[in-house]
Protein backbone atom coordinates (compact mmCIF):
# COMPACT_ATOMS: atom_id res chain seq x y z
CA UNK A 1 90.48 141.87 86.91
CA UNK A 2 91.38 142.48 90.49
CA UNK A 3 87.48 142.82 91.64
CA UNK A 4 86.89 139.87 89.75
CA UNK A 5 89.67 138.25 91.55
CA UNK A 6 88.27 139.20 95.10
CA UNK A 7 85.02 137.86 94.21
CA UNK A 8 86.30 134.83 92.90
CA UNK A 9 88.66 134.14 96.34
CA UNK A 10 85.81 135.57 98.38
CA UNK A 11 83.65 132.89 97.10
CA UNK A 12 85.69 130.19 98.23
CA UNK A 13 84.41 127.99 101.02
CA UNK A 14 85.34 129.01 104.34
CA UNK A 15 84.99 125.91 105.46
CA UNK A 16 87.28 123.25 103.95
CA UNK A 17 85.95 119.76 102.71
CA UNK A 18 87.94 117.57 104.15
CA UNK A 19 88.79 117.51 107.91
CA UNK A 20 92.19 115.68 107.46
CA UNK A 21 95.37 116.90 109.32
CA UNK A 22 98.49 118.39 108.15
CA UNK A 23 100.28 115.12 107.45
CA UNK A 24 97.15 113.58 105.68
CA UNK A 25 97.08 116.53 103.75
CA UNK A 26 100.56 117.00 103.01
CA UNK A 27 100.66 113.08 101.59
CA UNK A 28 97.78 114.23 99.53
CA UNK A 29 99.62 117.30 97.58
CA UNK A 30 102.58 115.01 96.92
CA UNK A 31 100.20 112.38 95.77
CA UNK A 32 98.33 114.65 93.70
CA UNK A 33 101.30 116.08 92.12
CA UNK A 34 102.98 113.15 91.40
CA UNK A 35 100.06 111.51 89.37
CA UNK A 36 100.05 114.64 87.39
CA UNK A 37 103.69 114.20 87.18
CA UNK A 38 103.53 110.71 86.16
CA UNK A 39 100.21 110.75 83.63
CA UNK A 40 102.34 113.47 81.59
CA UNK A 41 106.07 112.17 81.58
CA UNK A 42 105.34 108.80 81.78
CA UNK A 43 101.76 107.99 79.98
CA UNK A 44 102.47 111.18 78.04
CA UNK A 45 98.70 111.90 78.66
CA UNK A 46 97.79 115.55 77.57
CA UNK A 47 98.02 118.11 80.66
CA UNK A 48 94.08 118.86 80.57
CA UNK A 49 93.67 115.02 81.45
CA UNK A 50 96.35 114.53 83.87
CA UNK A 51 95.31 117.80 85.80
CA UNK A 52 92.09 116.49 86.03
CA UNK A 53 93.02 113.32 87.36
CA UNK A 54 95.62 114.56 89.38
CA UNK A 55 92.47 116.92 90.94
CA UNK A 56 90.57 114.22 91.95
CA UNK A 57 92.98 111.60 93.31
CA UNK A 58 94.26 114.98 95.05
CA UNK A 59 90.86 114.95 97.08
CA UNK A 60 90.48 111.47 97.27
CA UNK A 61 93.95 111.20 99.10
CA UNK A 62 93.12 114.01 101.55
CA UNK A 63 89.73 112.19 102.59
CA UNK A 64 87.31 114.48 100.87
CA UNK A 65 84.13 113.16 99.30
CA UNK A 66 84.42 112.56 95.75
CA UNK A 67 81.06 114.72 94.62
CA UNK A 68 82.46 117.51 97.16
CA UNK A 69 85.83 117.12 94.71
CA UNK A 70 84.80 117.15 91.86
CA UNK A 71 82.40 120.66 92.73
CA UNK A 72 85.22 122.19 93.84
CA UNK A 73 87.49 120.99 90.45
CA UNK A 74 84.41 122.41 88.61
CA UNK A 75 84.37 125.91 90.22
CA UNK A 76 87.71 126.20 89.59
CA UNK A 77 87.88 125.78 86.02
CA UNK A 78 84.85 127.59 85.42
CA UNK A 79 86.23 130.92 87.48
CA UNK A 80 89.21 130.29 85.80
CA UNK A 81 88.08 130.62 82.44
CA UNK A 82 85.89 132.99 83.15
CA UNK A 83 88.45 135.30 84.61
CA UNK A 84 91.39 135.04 81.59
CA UNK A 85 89.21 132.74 78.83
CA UNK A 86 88.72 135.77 76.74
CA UNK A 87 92.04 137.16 77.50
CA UNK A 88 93.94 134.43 76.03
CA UNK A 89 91.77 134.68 72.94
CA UNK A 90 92.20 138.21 72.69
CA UNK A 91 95.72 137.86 72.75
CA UNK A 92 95.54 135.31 69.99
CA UNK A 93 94.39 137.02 67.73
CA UNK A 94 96.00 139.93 68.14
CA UNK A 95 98.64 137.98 67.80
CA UNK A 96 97.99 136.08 64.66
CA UNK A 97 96.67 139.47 62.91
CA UNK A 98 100.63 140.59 63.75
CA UNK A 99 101.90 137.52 62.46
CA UNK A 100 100.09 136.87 59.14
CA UNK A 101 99.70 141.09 58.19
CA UNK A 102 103.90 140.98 57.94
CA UNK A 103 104.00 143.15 60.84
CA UNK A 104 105.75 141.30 63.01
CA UNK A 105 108.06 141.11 60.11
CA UNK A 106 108.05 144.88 59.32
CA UNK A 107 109.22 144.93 62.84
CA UNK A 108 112.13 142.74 62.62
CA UNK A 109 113.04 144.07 59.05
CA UNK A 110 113.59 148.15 60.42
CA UNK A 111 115.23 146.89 63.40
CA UNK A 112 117.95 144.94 62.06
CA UNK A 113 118.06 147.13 59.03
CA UNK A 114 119.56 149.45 61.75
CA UNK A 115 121.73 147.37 63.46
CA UNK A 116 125.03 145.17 62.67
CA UNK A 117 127.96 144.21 64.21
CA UNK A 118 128.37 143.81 68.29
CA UNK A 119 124.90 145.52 68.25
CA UNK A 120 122.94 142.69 66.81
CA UNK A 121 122.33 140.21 69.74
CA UNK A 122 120.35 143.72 71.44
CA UNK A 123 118.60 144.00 68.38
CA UNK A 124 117.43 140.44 68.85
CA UNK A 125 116.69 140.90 72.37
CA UNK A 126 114.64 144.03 71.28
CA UNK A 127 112.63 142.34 68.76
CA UNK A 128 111.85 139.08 70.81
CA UNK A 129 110.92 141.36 73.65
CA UNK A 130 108.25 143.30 71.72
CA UNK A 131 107.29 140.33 69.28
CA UNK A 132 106.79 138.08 72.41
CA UNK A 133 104.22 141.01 73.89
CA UNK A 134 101.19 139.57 72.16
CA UNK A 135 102.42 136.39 71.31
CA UNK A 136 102.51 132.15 73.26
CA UNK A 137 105.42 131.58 73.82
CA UNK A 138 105.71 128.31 70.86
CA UNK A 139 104.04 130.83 68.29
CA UNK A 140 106.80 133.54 68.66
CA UNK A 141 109.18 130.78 68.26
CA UNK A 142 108.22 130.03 65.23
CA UNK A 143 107.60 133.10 64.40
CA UNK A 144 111.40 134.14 64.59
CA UNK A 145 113.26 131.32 63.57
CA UNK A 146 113.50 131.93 60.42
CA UNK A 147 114.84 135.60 61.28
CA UNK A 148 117.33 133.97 64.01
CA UNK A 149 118.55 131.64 61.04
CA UNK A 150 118.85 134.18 58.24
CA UNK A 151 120.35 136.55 60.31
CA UNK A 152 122.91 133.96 61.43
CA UNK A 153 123.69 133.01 58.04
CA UNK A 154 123.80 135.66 56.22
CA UNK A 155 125.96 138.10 58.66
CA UNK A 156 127.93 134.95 59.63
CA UNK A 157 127.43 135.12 63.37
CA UNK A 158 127.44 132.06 65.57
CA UNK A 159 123.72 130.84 65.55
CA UNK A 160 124.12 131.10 69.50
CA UNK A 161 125.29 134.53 69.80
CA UNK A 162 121.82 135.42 68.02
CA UNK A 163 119.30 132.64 68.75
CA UNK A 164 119.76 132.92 72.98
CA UNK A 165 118.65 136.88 73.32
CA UNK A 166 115.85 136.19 70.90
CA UNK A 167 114.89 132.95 73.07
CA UNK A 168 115.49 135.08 76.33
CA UNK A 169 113.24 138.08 75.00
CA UNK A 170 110.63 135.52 74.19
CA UNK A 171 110.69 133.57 77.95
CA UNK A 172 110.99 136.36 80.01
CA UNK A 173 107.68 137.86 78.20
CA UNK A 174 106.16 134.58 78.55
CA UNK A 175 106.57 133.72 82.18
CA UNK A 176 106.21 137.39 83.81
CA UNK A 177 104.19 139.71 81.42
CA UNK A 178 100.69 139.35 81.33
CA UNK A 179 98.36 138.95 79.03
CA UNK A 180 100.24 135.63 79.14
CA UNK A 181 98.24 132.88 80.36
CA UNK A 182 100.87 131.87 83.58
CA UNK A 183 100.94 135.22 85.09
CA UNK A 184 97.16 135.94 83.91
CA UNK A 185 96.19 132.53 86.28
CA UNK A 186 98.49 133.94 88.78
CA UNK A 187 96.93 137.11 89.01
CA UNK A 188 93.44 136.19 89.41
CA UNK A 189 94.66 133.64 92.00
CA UNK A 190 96.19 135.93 94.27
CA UNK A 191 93.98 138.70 93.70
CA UNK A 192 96.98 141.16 92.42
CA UNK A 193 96.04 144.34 90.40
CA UNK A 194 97.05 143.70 86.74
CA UNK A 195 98.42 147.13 86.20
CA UNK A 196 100.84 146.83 89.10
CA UNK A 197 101.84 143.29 88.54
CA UNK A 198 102.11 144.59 84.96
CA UNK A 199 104.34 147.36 85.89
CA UNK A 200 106.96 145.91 87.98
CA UNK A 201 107.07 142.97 85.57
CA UNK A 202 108.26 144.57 82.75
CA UNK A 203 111.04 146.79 85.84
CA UNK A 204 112.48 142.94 86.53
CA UNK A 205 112.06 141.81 83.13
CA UNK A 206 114.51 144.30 81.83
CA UNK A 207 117.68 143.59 83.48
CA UNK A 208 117.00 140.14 83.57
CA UNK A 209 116.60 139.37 79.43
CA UNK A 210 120.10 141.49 79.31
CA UNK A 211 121.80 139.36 81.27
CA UNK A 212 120.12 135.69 79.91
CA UNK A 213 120.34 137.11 76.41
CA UNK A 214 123.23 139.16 75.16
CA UNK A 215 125.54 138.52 78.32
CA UNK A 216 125.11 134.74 78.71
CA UNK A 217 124.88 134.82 74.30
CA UNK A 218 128.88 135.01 74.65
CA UNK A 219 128.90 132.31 76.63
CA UNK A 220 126.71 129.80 75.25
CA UNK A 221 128.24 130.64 71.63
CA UNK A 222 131.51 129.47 72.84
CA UNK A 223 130.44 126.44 74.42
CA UNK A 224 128.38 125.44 71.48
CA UNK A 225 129.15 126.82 68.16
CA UNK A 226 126.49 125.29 65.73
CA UNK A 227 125.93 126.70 61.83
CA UNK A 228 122.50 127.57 60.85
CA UNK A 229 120.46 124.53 59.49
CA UNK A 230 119.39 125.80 55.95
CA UNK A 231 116.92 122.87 56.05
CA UNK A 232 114.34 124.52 59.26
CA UNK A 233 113.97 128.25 57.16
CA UNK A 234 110.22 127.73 56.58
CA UNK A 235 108.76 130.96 54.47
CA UNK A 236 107.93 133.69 56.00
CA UNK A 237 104.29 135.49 55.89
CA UNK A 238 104.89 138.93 54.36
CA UNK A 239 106.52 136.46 51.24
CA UNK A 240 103.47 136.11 49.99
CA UNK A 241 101.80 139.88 50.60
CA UNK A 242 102.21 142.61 48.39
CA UNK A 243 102.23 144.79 51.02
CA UNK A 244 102.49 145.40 54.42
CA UNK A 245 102.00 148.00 57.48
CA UNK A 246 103.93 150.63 58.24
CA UNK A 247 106.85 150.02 61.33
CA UNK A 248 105.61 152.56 63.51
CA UNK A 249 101.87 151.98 63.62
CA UNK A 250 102.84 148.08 63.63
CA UNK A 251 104.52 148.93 66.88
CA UNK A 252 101.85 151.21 68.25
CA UNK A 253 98.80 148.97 67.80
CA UNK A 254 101.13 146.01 69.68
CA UNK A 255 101.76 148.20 72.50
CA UNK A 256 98.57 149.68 73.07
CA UNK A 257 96.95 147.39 75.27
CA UNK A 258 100.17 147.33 77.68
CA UNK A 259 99.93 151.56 77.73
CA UNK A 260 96.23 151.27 78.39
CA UNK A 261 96.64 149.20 81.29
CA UNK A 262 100.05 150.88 82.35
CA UNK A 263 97.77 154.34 82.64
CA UNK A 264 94.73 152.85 84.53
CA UNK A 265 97.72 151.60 87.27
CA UNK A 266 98.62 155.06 87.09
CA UNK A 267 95.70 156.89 87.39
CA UNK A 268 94.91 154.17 90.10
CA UNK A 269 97.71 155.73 91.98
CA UNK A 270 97.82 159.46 91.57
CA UNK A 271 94.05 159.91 91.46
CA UNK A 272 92.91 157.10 94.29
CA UNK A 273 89.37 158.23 94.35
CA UNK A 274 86.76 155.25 92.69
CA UNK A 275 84.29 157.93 92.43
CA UNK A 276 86.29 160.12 90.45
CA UNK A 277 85.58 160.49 86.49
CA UNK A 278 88.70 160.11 85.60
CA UNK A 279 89.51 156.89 87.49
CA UNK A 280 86.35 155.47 86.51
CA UNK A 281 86.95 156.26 83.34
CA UNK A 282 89.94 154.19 83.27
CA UNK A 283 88.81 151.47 85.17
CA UNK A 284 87.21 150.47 81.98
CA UNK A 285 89.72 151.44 78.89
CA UNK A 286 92.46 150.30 80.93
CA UNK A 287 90.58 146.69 82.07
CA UNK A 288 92.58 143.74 80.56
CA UNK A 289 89.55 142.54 78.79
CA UNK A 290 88.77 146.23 77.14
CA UNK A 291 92.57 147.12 76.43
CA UNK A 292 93.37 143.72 74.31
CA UNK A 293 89.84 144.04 72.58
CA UNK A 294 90.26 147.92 71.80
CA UNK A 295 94.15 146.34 70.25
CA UNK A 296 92.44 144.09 68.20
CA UNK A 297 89.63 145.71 66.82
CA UNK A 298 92.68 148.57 65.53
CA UNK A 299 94.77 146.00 64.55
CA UNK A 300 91.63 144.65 62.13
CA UNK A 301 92.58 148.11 60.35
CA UNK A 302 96.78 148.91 60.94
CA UNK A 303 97.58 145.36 60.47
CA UNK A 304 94.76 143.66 58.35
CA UNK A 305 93.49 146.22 56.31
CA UNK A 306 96.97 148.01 55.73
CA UNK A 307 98.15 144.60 54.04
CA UNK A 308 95.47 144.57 52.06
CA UNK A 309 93.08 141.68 54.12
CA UNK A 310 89.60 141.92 52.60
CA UNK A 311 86.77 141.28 54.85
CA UNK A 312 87.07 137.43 54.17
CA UNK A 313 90.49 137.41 54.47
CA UNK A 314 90.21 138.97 58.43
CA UNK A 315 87.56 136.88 59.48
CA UNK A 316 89.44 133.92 58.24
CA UNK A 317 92.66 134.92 60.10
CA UNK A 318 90.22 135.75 63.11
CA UNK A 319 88.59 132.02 63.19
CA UNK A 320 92.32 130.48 62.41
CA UNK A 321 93.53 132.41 65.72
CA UNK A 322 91.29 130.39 67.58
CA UNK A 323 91.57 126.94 66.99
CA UNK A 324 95.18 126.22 68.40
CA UNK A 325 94.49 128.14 71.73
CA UNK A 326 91.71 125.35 72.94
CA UNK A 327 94.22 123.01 74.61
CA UNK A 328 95.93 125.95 76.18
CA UNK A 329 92.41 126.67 77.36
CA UNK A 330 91.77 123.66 78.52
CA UNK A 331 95.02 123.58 80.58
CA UNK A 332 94.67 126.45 82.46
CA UNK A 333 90.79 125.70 83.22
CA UNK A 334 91.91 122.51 84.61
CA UNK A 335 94.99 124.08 86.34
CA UNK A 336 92.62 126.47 88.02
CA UNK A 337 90.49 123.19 88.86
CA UNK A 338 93.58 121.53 90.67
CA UNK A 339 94.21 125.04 92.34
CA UNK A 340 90.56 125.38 94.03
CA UNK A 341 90.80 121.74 94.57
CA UNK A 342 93.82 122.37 96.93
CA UNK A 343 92.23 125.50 98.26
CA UNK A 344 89.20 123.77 99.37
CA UNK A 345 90.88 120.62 100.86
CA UNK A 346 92.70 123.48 103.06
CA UNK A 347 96.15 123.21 101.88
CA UNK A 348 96.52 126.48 101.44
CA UNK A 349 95.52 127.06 105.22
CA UNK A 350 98.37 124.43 106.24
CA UNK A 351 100.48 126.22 104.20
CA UNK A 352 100.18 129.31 105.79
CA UNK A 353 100.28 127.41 109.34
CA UNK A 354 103.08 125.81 108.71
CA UNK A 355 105.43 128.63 107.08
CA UNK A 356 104.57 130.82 110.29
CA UNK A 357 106.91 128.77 112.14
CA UNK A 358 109.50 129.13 109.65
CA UNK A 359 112.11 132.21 108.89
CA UNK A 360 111.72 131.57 105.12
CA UNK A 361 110.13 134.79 103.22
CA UNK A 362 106.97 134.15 101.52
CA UNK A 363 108.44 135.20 98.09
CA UNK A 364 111.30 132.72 98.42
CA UNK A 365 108.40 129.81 99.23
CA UNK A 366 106.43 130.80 96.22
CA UNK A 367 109.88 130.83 94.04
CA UNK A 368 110.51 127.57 95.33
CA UNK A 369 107.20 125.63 94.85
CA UNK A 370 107.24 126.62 91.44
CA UNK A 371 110.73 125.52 90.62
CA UNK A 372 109.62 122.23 92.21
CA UNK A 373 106.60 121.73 89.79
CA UNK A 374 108.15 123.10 86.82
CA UNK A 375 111.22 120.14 86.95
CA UNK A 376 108.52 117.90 87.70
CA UNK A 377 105.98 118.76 85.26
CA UNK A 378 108.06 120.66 82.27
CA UNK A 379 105.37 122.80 82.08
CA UNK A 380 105.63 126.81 82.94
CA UNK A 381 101.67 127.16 82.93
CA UNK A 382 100.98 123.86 85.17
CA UNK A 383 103.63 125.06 87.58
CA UNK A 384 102.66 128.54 87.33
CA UNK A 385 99.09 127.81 88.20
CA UNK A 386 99.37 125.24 91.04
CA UNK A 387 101.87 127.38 92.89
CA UNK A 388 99.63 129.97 92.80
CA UNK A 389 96.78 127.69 94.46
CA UNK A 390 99.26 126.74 97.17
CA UNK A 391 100.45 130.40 97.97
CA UNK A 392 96.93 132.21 97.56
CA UNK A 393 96.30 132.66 101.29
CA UNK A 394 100.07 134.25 101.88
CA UNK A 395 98.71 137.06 100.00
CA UNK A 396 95.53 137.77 102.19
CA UNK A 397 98.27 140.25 104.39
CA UNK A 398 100.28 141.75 101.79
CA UNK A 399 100.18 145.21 100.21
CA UNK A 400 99.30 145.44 96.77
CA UNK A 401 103.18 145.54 95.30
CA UNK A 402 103.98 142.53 97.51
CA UNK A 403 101.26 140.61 96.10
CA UNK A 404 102.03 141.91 92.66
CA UNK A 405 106.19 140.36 93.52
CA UNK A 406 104.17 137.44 94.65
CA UNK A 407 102.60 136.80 90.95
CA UNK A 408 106.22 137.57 89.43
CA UNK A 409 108.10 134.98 92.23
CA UNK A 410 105.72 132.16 90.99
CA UNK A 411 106.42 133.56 87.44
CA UNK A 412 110.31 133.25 88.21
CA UNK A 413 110.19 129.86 89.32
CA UNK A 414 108.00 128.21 86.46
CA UNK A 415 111.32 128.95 83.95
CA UNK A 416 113.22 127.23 86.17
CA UNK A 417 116.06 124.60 84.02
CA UNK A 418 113.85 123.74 81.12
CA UNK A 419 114.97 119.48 80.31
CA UNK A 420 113.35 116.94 78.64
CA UNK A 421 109.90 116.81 79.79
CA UNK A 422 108.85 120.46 78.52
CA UNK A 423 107.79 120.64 74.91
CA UNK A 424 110.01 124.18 74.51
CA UNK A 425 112.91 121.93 75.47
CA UNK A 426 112.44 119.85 71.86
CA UNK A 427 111.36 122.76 69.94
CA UNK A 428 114.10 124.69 70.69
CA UNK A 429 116.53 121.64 70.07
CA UNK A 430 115.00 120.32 66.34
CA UNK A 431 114.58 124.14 65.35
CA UNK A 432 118.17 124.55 65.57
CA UNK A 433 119.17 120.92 65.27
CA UNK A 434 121.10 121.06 68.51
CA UNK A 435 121.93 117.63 70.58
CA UNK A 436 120.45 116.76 73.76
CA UNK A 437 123.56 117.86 75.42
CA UNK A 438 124.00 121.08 73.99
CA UNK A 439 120.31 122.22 74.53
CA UNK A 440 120.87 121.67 77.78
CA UNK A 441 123.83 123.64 77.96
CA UNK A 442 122.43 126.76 75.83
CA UNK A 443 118.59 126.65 76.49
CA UNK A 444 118.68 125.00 79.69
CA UNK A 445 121.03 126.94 81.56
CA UNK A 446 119.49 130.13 79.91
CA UNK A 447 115.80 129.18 81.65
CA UNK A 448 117.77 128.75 85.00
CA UNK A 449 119.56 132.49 84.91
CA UNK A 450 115.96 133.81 83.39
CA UNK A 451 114.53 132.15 86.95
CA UNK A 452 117.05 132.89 89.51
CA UNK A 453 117.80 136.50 88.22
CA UNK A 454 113.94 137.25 87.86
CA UNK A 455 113.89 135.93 91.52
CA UNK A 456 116.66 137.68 93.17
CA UNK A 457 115.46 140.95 91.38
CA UNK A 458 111.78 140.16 92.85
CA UNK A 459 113.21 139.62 96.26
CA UNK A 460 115.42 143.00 96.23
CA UNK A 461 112.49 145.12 94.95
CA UNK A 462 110.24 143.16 98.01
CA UNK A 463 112.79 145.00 100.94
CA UNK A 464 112.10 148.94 99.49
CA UNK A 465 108.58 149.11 97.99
């Protein structure tokens, strides 16, 4: 992932497209932005079409030829896809095969056979957390609703109390663990090495879910106490199995692609030879693209086969994976479109002219460009992948672990105070037939701790590593 990502930045022009000056330019990014801004809120145009759009009045604005624009739009999406197309599939299915075997709920059936009491908002926390692993962030919702309700109703605690750490786990997986898309674009924009990124994600993601989930949970529950709606339980997939797999190989086929990555970062670090057999070794098994396929080819037999799939059956599941990932694709290809589009226009070079002359850290910057897009946009993944166009060339000095905190700042930011224009927003609300008003107070203000905390934590670990 990382080499790819070198080649990717190293085949960028040198030479921008436009000769327009830091003003022009700057006009052009807030013009650019703000048709994006305005095809999705207010046209409520899908985010493929309004990125594209957005792309090329972005290079019309800042003077460049329109065939030079729309090359550079191209490239983009194409080294986009390229670089985390397969990923995101990968993780699909995985995630479906979790999903439809039971195993996700094997997994949430041991743990909260285990716990009760005080206990249970960790044990919601802990299931999101792992759940969310594999899993978009609008699938795992679904996904554990019904467990959030059930669980609510049936051990009569506030619906708050339990639905915020499971909503936490699942946010803070989406917007700073890869294989998500977000920090997947991110990545490969910067050039970061997965493994680190990977690494110090899940060191800030810890501390952070505590405090958005089972801390702010007390909170929230007494500023909105809400019963269960009995009308949004939809069935649940192991309903209709006879069986299912087992907890603990459900668990270990989920984690193996983060411990196969996790070890090529380490052997990366206590080896540090290319040439040696063990590094190169794994260089491959530990490769995003190689860990995720090696998880789903053994989930095809712990998940598929253990609940009794028949050949049919998998590749049924498999092609059923696939279909509701395409506009997700299409998003990020066109996000990574808009973010070579800026990079060849030379924004990113005024960028980095600019913020010499000022005293604001480069992490901070990131943090805040994202925060900027995501209450513009209401997307995590538009905001996530745009910021990372406009910060790209800050990274060009750092050390590997800053440009790893880089990826997770831009990450941070993207959660920023989810409102009306983000799709989550509405989900979460009709799921558990909350007002406006108090998804704002519950969801909303949980997204803002999830993005300052991630970001404070980022900044902290940025001044001793």
């Amino acid at each position: 992932m990382t080499r790819l990502s070198v080649e990717l930045l190293a085949a960028d022009p040198v030479e921008p497209i436009t000769s327009a000056g830091h003003a022009q330019l700057g006009i052009a990014v807030l013009a650019g932005i703000a048709v994006i801004v305005l095809l999705i809120t207010k046209f409520k145009l899908h985010a493929f079409l309004a990125l594209t759009i957005g792309s090329l009045a972005l290079g019309a604005f800042a003077g460049a030829p329109l065939d030079k624009a729309i090359t550079s739009f191209s490239a983009g999406l194409g080294s986009t896809v390229a670089g985390v197309g397969v990923l995101i599939a990968l993780g699909a299915i995985l995630g479906k095969l979790l999903a439809d075997s039971g195993g996700a709920d094997q997994i949430v059936d041991t743990i909260l056979a285990r716990a009760g009491g005080r206990s249970m908002p960790w044990a919601m926390v802990l299931i999101a957390s792992v759940i969310g692993l594999p899993l978009f962030f609008e699938v795992g919702i679904v996904l554990l609703i019904p467990v959030v309700l059930m669980v609510a109703k049936r051990g009569n605690y506030s619906l708050m109390r339990i639905g915020v750490p499971a909503l936490a786990g699942l946010s803070v997986m989406h917007g700073l663990i890869p294989p998500h898309p977000g920090p997947l674009v991110a990545i490969d924009a910067v050039g970061a090495n997965l493994g680190v990124t990977l690494a110090l994600g899940i060191l800030v993601a810890i501390p952070t879910v505590i405090i958005a989930g089972p801390v702010f949970s007390k909170y929230a529950a007494r500023w909105v106490d809400v019963p269960a709606p009995e009308k949004m339980i939809p069935q649940r997939a192991s309903e209709d199995l006879e069986k299912r797999p087992g907890f603990g190989v459900t668990i270990a086929t989920v984690l193996l692609p983060v411990v196969l990555m996790l070890a090529k970062a380490l052997v990366d670090i206590v080896v540090d030879d290319p040439t040696h057999l063990v590094q190169r070794v794994f260089d491959v098994i530990g490769s995003p693209l190689i860990a995720l396929l090696a998880a789903v080819i053994v989930a095809m037999f712990t998940l598929g086969r253990a609940a009794g799939f028949t050949k049919g059956r998998l590749s049924t599941t498999v092609e059923k994976s696939l279909a509701p990932i395409a506009g997700i694709l299409l998003i990020v290809g066109a996000g990574g479109g808009f973010k070579q589009t800026l990079i060849d226009c030379g924004v990113g070079q005024m960028i980095l002219d600019i913020s010499k002359d000022w005293s604001i850290p480069a992490l901070l910057l990131a943090w805040l460009i994202a925060v900027a897009i995501r209450l513009a946009t209401g997307s995590a993944t538009v905001a996530t992948i745009s910021a990372a166009g406009l910060v790209a060339p800050l990274a060009a000095d750092m050390s590997t672990t800053h440009t790893a905190l880089l990826v997770l700042a831009i990450g941070a930011g993207s959660l920023f105070f989810s409102h009306v224009n983000d799709a989550g927003f509405w989900l979460v609300k009709e799921y558990f037939g909350l007002s406006v008003g108090q998804t704002i107070k519950t969801w909303s203000v949980m997204e803002t701790i999830i993005s300052v905390v991630a970001g404070g934590l980022v900044l902290l670990l940025s001044l001793v590593i």
